[in-house]
N, C-alpha and C. Protein backbone atom coordinates (compact mmCIF):
# COMPACT_ATOMS: atom_id res chain seq x y z
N UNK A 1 -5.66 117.15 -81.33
CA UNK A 1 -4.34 116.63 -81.51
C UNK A 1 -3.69 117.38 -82.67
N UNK A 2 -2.53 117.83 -82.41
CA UNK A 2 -1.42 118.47 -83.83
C UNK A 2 -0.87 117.54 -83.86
N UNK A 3 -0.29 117.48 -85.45
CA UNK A 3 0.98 116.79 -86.27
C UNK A 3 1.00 117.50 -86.92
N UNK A 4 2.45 117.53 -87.49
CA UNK A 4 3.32 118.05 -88.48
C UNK A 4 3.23 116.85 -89.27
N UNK A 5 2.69 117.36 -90.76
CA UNK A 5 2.60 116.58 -91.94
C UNK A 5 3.54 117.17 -93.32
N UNK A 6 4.59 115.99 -93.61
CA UNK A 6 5.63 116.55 -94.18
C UNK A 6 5.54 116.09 -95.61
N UNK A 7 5.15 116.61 -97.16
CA UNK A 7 4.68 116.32 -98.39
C UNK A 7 6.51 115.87 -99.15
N UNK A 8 6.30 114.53 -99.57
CA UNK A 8 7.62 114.59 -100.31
C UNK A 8 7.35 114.35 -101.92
N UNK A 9 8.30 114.51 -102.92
CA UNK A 9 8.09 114.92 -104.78
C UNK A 9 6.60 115.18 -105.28
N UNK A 10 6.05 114.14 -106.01
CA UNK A 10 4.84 114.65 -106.62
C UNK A 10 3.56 114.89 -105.23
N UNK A 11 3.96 114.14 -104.52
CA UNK A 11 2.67 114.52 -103.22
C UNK A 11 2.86 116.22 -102.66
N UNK A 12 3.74 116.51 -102.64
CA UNK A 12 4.50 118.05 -102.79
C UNK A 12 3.84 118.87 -103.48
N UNK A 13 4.05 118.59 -104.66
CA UNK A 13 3.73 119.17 -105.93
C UNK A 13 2.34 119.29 -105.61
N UNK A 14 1.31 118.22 -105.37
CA UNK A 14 0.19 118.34 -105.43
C UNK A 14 -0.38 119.31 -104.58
N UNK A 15 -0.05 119.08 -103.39
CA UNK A 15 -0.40 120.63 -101.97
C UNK A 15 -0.09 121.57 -102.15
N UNK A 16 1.57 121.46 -103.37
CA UNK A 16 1.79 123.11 -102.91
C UNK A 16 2.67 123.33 -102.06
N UNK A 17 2.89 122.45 -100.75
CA UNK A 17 3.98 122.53 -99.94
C UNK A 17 4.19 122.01 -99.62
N UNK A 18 5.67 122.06 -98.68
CA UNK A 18 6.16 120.89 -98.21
C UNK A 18 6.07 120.19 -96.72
N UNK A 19 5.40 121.32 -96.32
CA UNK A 19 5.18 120.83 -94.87
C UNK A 19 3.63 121.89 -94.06
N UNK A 20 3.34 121.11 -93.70
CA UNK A 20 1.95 121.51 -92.79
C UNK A 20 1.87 121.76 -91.35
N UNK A 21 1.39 122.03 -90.50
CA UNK A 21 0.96 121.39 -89.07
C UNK A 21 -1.02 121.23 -88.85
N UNK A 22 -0.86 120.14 -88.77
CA UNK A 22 -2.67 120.45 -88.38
C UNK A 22 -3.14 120.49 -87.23
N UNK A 23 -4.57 120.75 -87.08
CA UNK A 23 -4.83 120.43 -85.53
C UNK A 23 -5.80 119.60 -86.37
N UNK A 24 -6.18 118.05 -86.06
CA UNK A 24 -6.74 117.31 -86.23
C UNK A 24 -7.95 117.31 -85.57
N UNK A 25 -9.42 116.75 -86.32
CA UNK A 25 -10.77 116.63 -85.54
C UNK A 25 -10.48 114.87 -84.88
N UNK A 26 -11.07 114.90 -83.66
CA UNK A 26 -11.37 113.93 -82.52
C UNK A 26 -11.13 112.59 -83.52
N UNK A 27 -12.27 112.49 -84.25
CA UNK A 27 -12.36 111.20 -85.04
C UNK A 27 -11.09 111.14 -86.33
N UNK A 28 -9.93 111.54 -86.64
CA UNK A 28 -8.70 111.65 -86.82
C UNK A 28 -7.98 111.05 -86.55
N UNK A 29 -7.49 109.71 -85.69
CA UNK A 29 -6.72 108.93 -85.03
C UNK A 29 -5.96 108.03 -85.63
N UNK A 30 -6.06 107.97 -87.11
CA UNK A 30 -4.97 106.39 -87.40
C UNK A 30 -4.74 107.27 -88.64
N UNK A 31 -3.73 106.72 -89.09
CA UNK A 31 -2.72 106.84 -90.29
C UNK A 31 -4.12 106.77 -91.62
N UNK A 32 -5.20 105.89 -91.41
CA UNK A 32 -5.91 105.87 -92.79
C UNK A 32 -6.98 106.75 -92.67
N UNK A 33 -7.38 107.15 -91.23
CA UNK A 33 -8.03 107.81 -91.00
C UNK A 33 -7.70 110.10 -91.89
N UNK A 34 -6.00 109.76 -91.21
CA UNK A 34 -5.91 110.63 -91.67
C UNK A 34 -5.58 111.02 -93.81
N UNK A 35 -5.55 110.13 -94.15
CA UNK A 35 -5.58 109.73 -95.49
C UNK A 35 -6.87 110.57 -95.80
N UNK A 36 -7.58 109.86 -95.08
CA UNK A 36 -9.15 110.65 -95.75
C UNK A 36 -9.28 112.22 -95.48
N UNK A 37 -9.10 112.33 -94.39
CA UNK A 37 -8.79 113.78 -93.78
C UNK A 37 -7.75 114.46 -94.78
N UNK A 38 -6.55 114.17 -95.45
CA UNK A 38 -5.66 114.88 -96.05
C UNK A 38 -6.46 115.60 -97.22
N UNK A 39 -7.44 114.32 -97.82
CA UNK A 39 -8.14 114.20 -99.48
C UNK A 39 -9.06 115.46 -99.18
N UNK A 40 -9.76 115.42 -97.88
CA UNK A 40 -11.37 116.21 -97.78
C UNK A 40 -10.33 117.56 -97.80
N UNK A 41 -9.43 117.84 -97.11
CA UNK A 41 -8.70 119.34 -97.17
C UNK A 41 -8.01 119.84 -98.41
N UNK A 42 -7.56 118.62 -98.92
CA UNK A 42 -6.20 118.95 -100.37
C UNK A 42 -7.68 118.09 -101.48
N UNK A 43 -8.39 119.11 -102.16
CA UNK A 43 -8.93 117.94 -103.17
C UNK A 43 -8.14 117.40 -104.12
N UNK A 44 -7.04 117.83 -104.24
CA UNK A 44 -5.91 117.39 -105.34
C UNK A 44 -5.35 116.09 -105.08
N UNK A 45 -5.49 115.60 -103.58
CA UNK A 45 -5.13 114.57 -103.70
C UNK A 45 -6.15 113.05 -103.58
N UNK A 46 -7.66 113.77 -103.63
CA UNK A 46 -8.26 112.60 -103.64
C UNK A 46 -8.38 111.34 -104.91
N UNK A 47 -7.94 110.23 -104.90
CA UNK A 47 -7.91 109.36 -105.46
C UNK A 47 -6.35 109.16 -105.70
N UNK A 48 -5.07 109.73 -105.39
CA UNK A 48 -3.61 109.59 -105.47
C UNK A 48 -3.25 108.89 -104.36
N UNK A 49 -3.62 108.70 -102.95
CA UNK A 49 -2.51 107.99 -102.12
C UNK A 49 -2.85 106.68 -102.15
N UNK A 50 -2.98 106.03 -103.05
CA UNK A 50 -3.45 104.71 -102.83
C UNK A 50 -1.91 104.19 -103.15
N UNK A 51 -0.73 104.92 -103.49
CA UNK A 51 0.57 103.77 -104.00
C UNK A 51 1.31 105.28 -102.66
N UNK A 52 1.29 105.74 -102.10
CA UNK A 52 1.28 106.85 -101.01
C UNK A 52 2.10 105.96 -99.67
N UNK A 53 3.51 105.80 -99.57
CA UNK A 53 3.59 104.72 -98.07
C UNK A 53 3.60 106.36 -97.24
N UNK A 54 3.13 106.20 -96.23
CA UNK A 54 3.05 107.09 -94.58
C UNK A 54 3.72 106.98 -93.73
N UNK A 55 4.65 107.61 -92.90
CA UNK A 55 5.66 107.31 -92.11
C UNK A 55 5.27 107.70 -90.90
N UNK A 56 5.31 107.14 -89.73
CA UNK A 56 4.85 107.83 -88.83
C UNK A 56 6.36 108.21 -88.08
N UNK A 57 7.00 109.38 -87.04
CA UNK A 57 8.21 109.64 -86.48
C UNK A 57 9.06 108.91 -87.32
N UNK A 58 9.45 108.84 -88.44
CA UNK A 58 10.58 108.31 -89.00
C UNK A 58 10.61 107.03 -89.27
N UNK A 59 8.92 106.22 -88.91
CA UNK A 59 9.06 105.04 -89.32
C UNK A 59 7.65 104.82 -90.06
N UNK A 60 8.22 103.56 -90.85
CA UNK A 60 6.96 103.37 -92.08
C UNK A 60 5.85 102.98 -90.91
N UNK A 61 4.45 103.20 -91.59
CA UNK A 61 3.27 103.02 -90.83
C UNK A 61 2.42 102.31 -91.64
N UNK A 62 1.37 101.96 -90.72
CA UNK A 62 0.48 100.86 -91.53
C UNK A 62 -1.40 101.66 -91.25
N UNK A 63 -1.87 101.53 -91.86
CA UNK A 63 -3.25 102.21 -91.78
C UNK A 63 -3.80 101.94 -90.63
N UNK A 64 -3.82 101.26 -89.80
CA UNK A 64 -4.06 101.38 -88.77
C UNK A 64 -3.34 101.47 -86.91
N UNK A 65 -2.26 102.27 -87.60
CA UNK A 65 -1.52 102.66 -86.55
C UNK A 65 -2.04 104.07 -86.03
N UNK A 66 -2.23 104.03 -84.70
CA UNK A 66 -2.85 104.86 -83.94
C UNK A 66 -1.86 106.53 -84.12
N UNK A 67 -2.42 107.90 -84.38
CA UNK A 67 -1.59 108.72 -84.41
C UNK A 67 -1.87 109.65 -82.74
N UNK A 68 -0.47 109.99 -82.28
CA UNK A 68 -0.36 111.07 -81.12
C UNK A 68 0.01 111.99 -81.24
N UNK A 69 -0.45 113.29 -80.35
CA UNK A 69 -0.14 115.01 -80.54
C UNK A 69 1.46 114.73 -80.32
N UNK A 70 1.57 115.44 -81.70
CA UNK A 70 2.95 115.96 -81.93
C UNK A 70 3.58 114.86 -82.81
N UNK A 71 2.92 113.99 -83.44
CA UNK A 71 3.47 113.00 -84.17
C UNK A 71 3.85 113.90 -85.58
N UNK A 72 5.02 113.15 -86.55
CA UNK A 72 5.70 114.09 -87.38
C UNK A 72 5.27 112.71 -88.93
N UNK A 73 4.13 113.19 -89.64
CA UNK A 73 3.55 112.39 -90.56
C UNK A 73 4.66 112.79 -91.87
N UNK A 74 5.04 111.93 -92.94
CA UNK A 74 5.50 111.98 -93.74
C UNK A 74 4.42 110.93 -95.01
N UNK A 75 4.33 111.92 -95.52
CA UNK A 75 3.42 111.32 -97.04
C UNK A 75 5.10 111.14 -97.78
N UNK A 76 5.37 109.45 -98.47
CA UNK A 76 6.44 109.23 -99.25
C UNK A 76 5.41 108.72 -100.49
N UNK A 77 5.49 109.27 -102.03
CA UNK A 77 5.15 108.40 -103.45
C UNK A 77 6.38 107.51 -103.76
N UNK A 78 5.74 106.83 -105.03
CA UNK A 78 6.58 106.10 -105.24
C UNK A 78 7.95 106.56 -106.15
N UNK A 79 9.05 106.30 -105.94
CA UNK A 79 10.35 107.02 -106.55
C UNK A 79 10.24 105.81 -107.65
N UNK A 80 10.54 106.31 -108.51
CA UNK A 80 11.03 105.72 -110.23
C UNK A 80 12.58 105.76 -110.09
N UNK A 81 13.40 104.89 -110.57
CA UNK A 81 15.19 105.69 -111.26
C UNK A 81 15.01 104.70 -112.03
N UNK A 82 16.68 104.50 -112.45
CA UNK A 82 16.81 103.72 -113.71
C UNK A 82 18.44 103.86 -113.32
């Protein structure tokens, strides 16, 4: 399965870039699944997505929402203003 995985501010910062495509391994299938999968590839981000919301096609996702080829992942941190 591919997705396009799209890094937004400090989750950005941490990869390096702003956008990916992967081809995902078999056992890869849910939003938390791929969490772990992001950490084992980017070690920069293991122990950061825990405040990390995931979007799946333009909508927020929940860790166990199932992912499909060609789904468009968005890693969002948390925004600060004032």
């Amino acid at each position: 399965m591919n997705v396009q995985v799209l890094y937004f501010a400090a989750v950005r910062d941490l990869v390096g870039k702003a956008e990916e495509r992967l081809e995902l391994p078999a056992d890869v299938d849910t939003i938390d699944a791929l969490a772990i999968y992001l950490c084992r590839i980017h070690a920069s981000l293991e122990g950061r997505l825990r405040s990390v919301r995931f979007a799946r096609n333009e909508e927020l996702a929940r860790g166990d929402d199932r992912l499909a080829d060609g789904d468009v992942i968005a890693l969002i941190p948390p925004v600060a203003g004032g």
